[in-house]
C-alpha atoms as a PDB file:
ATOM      1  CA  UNK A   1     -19.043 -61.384 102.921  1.00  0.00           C
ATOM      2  CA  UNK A   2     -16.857 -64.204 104.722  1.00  0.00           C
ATOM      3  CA  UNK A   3     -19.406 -65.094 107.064  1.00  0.00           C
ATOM      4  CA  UNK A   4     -21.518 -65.045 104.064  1.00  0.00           C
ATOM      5  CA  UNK A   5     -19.657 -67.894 102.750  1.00  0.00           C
ATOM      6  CA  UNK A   6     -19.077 -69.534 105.419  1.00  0.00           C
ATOM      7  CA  UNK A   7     -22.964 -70.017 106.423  1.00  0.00           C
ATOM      8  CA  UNK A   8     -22.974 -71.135 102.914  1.00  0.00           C
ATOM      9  CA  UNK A   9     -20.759 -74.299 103.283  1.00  0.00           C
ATOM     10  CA  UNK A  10     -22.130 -74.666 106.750  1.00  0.00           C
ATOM     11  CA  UNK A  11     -25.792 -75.443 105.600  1.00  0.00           C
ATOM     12  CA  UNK A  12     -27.318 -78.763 105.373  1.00  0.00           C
ATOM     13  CA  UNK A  13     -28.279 -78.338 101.422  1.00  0.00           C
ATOM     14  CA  UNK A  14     -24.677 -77.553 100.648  1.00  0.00           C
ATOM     15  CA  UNK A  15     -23.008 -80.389 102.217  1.00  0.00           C
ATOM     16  CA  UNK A  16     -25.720 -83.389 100.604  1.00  0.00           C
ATOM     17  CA  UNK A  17     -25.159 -81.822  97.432  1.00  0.00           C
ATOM     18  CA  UNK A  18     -21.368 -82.178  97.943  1.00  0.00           C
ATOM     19  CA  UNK A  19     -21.957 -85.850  99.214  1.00  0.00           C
ATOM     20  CA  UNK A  20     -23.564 -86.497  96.411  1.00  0.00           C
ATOM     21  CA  UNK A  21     -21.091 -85.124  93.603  1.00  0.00           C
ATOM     22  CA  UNK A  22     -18.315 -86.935  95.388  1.00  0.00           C
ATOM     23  CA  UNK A  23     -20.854 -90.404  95.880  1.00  0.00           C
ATOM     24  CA  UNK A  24     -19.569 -90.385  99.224  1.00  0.00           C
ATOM     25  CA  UNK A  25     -21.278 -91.387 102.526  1.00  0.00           C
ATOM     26  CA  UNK A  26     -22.355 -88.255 104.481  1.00  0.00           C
ATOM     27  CA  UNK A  27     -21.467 -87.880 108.180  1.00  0.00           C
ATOM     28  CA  UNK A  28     -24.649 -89.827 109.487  1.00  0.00           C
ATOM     29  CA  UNK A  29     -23.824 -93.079 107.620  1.00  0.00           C
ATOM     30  CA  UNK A  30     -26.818 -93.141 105.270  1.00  0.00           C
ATOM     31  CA  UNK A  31     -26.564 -93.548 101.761  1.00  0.00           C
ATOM     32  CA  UNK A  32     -27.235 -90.627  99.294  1.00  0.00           C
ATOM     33  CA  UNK A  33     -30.244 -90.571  97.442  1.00  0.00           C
ATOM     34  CA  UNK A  34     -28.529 -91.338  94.150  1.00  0.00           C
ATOM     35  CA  UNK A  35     -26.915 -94.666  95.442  1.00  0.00           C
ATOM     36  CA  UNK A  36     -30.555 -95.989  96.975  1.00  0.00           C
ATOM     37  CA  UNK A  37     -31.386 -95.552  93.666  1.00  0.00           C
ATOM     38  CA  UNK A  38     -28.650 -97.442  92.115  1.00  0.00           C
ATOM     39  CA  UNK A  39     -29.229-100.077  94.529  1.00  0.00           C
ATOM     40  CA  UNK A  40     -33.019-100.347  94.309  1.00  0.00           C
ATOM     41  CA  UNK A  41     -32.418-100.908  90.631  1.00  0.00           C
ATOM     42  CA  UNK A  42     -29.375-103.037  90.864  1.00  0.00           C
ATOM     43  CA  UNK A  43     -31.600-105.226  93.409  1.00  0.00           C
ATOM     44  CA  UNK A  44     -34.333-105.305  90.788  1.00  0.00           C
ATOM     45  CA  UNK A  45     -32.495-106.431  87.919  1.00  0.00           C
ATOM     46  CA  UNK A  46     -31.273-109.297  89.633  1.00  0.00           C
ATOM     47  CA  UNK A  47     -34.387-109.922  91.268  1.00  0.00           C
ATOM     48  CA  UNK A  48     -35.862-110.494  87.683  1.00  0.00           C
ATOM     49  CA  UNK A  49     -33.049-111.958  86.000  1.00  0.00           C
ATOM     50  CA  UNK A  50     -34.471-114.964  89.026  1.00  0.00           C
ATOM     51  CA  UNK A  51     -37.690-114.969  88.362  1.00  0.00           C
ATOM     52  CA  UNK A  52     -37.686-117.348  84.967  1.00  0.00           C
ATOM     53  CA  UNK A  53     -35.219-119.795  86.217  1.00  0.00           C
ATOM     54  CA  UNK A  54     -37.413-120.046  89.553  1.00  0.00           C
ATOM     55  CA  UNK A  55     -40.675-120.353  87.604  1.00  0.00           C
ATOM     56  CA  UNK A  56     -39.415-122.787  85.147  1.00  0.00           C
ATOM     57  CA  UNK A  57     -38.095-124.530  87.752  1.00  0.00           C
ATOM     58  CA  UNK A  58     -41.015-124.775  89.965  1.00  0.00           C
ATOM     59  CA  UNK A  59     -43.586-125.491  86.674  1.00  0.00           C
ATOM     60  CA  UNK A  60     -41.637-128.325  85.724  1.00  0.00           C
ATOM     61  CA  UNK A  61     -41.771-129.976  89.011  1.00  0.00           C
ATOM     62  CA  UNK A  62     -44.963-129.075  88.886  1.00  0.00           C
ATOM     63  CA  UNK A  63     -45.661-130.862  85.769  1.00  0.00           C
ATOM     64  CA  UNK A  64     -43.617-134.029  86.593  1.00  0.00           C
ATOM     65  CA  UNK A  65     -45.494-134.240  89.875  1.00  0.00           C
ATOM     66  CA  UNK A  66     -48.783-133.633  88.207  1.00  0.00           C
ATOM     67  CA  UNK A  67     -47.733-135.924  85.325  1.00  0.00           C
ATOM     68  CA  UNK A  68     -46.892-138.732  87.903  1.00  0.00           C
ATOM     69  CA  UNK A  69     -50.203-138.284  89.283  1.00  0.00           C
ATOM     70  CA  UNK A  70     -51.896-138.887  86.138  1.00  0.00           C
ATOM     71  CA  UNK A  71     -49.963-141.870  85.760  1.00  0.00           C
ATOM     72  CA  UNK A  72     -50.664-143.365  89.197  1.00  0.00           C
ATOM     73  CA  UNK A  73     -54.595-142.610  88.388  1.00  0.00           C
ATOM     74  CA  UNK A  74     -54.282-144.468  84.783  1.00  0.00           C
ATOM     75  CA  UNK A  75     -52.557-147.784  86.293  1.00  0.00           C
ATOM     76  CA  UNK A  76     -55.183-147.570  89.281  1.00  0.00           C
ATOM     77  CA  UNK A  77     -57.646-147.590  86.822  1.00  0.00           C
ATOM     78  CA  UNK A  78     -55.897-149.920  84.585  1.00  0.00           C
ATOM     79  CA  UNK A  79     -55.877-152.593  87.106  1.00  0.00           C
ATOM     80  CA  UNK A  80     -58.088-151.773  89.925  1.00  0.00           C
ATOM     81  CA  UNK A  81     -61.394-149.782  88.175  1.00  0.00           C
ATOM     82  CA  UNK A  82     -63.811-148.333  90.407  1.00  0.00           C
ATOM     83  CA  UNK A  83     -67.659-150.013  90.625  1.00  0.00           C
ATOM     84  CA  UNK A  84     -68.441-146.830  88.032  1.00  0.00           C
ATOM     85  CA  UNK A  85     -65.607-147.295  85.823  1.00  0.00           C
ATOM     86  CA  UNK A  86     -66.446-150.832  85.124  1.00  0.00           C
ATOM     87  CA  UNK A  87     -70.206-149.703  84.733  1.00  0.00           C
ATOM     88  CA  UNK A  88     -68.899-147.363  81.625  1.00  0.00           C
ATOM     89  CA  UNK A  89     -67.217-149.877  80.148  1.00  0.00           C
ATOM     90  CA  UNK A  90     -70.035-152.003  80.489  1.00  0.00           C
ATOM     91  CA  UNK A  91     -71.787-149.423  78.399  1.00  0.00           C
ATOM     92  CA  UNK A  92     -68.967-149.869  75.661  1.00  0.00           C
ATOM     93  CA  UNK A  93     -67.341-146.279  77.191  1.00  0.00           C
ATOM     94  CA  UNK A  94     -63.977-146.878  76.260  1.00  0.00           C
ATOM     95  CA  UNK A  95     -60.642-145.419  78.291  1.00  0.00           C
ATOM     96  CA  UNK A  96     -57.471-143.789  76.653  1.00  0.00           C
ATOM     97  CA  UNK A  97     -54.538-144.622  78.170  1.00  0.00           C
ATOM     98  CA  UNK A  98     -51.529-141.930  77.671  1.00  0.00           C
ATOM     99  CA  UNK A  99     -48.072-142.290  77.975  1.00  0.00           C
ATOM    100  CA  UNK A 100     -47.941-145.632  80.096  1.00  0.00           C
ATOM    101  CA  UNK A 101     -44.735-147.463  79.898  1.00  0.00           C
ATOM    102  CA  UNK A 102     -45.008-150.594  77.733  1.00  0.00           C
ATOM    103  CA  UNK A 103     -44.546-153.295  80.522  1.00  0.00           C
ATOM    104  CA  UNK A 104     -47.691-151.727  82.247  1.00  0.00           C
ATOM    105  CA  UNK A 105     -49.517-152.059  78.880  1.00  0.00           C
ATOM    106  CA  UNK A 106     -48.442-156.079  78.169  1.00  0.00           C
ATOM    107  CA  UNK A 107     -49.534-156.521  82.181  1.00  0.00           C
ATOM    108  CA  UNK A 108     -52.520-154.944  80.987  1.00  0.00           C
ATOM    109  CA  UNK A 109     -53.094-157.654  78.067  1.00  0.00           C
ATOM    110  CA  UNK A 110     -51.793-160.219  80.342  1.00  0.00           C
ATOM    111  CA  UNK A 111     -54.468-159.626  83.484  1.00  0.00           C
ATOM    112  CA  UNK A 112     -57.134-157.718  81.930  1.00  0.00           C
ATOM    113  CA  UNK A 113     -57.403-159.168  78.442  1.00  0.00           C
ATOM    114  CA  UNK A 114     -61.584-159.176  78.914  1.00  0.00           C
ATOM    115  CA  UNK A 115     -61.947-155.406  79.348  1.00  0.00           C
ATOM    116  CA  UNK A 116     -58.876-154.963  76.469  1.00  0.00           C
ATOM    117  CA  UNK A 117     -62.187-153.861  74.120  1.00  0.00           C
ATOM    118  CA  UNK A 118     -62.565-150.667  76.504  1.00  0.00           C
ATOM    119  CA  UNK A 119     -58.995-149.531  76.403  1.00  0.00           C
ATOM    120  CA  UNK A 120     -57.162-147.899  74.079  1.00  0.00           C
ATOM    121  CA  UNK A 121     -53.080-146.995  74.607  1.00  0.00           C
ATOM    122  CA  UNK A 122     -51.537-143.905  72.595  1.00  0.00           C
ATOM    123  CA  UNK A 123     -47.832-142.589  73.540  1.00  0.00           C
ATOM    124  CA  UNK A 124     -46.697-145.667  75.135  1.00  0.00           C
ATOM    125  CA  UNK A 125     -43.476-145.150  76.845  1.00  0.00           C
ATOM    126  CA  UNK A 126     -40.818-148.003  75.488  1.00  0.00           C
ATOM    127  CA  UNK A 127     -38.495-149.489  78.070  1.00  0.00           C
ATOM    128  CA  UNK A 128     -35.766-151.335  77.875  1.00  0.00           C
ATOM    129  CA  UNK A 129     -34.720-154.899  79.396  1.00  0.00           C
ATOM    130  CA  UNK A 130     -34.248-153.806  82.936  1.00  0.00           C
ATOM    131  CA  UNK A 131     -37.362-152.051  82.831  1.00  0.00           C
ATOM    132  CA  UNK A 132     -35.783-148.154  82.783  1.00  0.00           C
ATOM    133  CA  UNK A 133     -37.585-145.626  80.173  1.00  0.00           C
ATOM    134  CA  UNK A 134     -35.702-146.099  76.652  1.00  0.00           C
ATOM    135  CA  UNK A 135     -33.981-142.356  75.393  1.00  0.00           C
ATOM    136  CA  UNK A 136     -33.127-141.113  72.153  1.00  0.00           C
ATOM    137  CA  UNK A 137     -29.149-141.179  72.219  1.00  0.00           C
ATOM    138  CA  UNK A 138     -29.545-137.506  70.582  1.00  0.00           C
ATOM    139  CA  UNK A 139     -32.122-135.963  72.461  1.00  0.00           C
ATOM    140  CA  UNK A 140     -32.419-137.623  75.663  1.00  0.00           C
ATOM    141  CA  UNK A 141     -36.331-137.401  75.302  1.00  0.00           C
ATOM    142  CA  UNK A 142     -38.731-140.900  76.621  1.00  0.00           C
ATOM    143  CA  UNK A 143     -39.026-142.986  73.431  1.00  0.00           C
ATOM    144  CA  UNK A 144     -42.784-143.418  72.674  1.00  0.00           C
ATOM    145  CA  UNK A 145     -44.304-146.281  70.528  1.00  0.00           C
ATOM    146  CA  UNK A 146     -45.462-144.533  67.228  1.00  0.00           C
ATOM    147  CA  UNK A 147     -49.352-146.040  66.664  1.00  0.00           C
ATOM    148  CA  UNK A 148     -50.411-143.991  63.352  1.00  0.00           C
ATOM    149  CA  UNK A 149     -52.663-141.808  64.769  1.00  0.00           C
END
């Protein structure tokens, strides 16, 4: 009956179960099954308490970069149309022009006043004397000339 018991505690099934009570490292240095769990799950919490400061992160600098884009297109078009571009507005096409900053539009008036018919300027950006984008004091957001429409 004592060698009985002693096989007992001797097997491999014996001592992992023991290990694993006790949340202890066995001899060979791995980690019980229990704690790769843990960890696996641990891991994946954080791993998505990352993920919606990294995508809003990388979609807004998407959107400022695509949103500076659009703006470089507008003032190329603004003041430099393309051969087709002046052929729609010769065909009374007219152009809306969003969310240009103010001094762009009064260049606009300034060095294009004989296409001004073809334009049209909603959510113009206000600026203030040194040029800069004017901000709401509370908010912090661009102020935007308010047209009506």
């Amino acid at each position: 009956m004592r060698q009985h018991n002693e096989n007992k505690s001797m097997s491999p099934g014996s001592a992992l179960d023991q290990a694993r009570s006790r949340r202890v490292l066995p001899r060979s240095g791995l980690r019980t099954e229990c704690e790769s769990i843990d960890m696996k799950t641990s891991n994946l919490f954080n791993a998505r308490a990352l993920t919606r400061p990294l995508l809003v992160a990388f979609s807004c600098a998407s959107v400022a970069a695509a949103a500076a884009d659009v703006s470089d297109i507008e003032l190329r078009r603004l003041f430099e149309p393309s051969t087709s571009e002046r052929a729609a507005e010769a065909e009374g096409k007219i152009y809306i022009y969003e969310g240009l900053r103010d001094i762009d539009v009064q260049r606009a008036m300034d060095e294009q006043f004989g296409r001004v018919e073809n334009m049209m300027f909603i959510g113009t950006i206000k600026t203030d004397e040194t040029g800069k984008t004017a901000r709401d004091s509370k908010t912090g957001v661009a102020v935007t000339s308010d047209d009506g429409c």
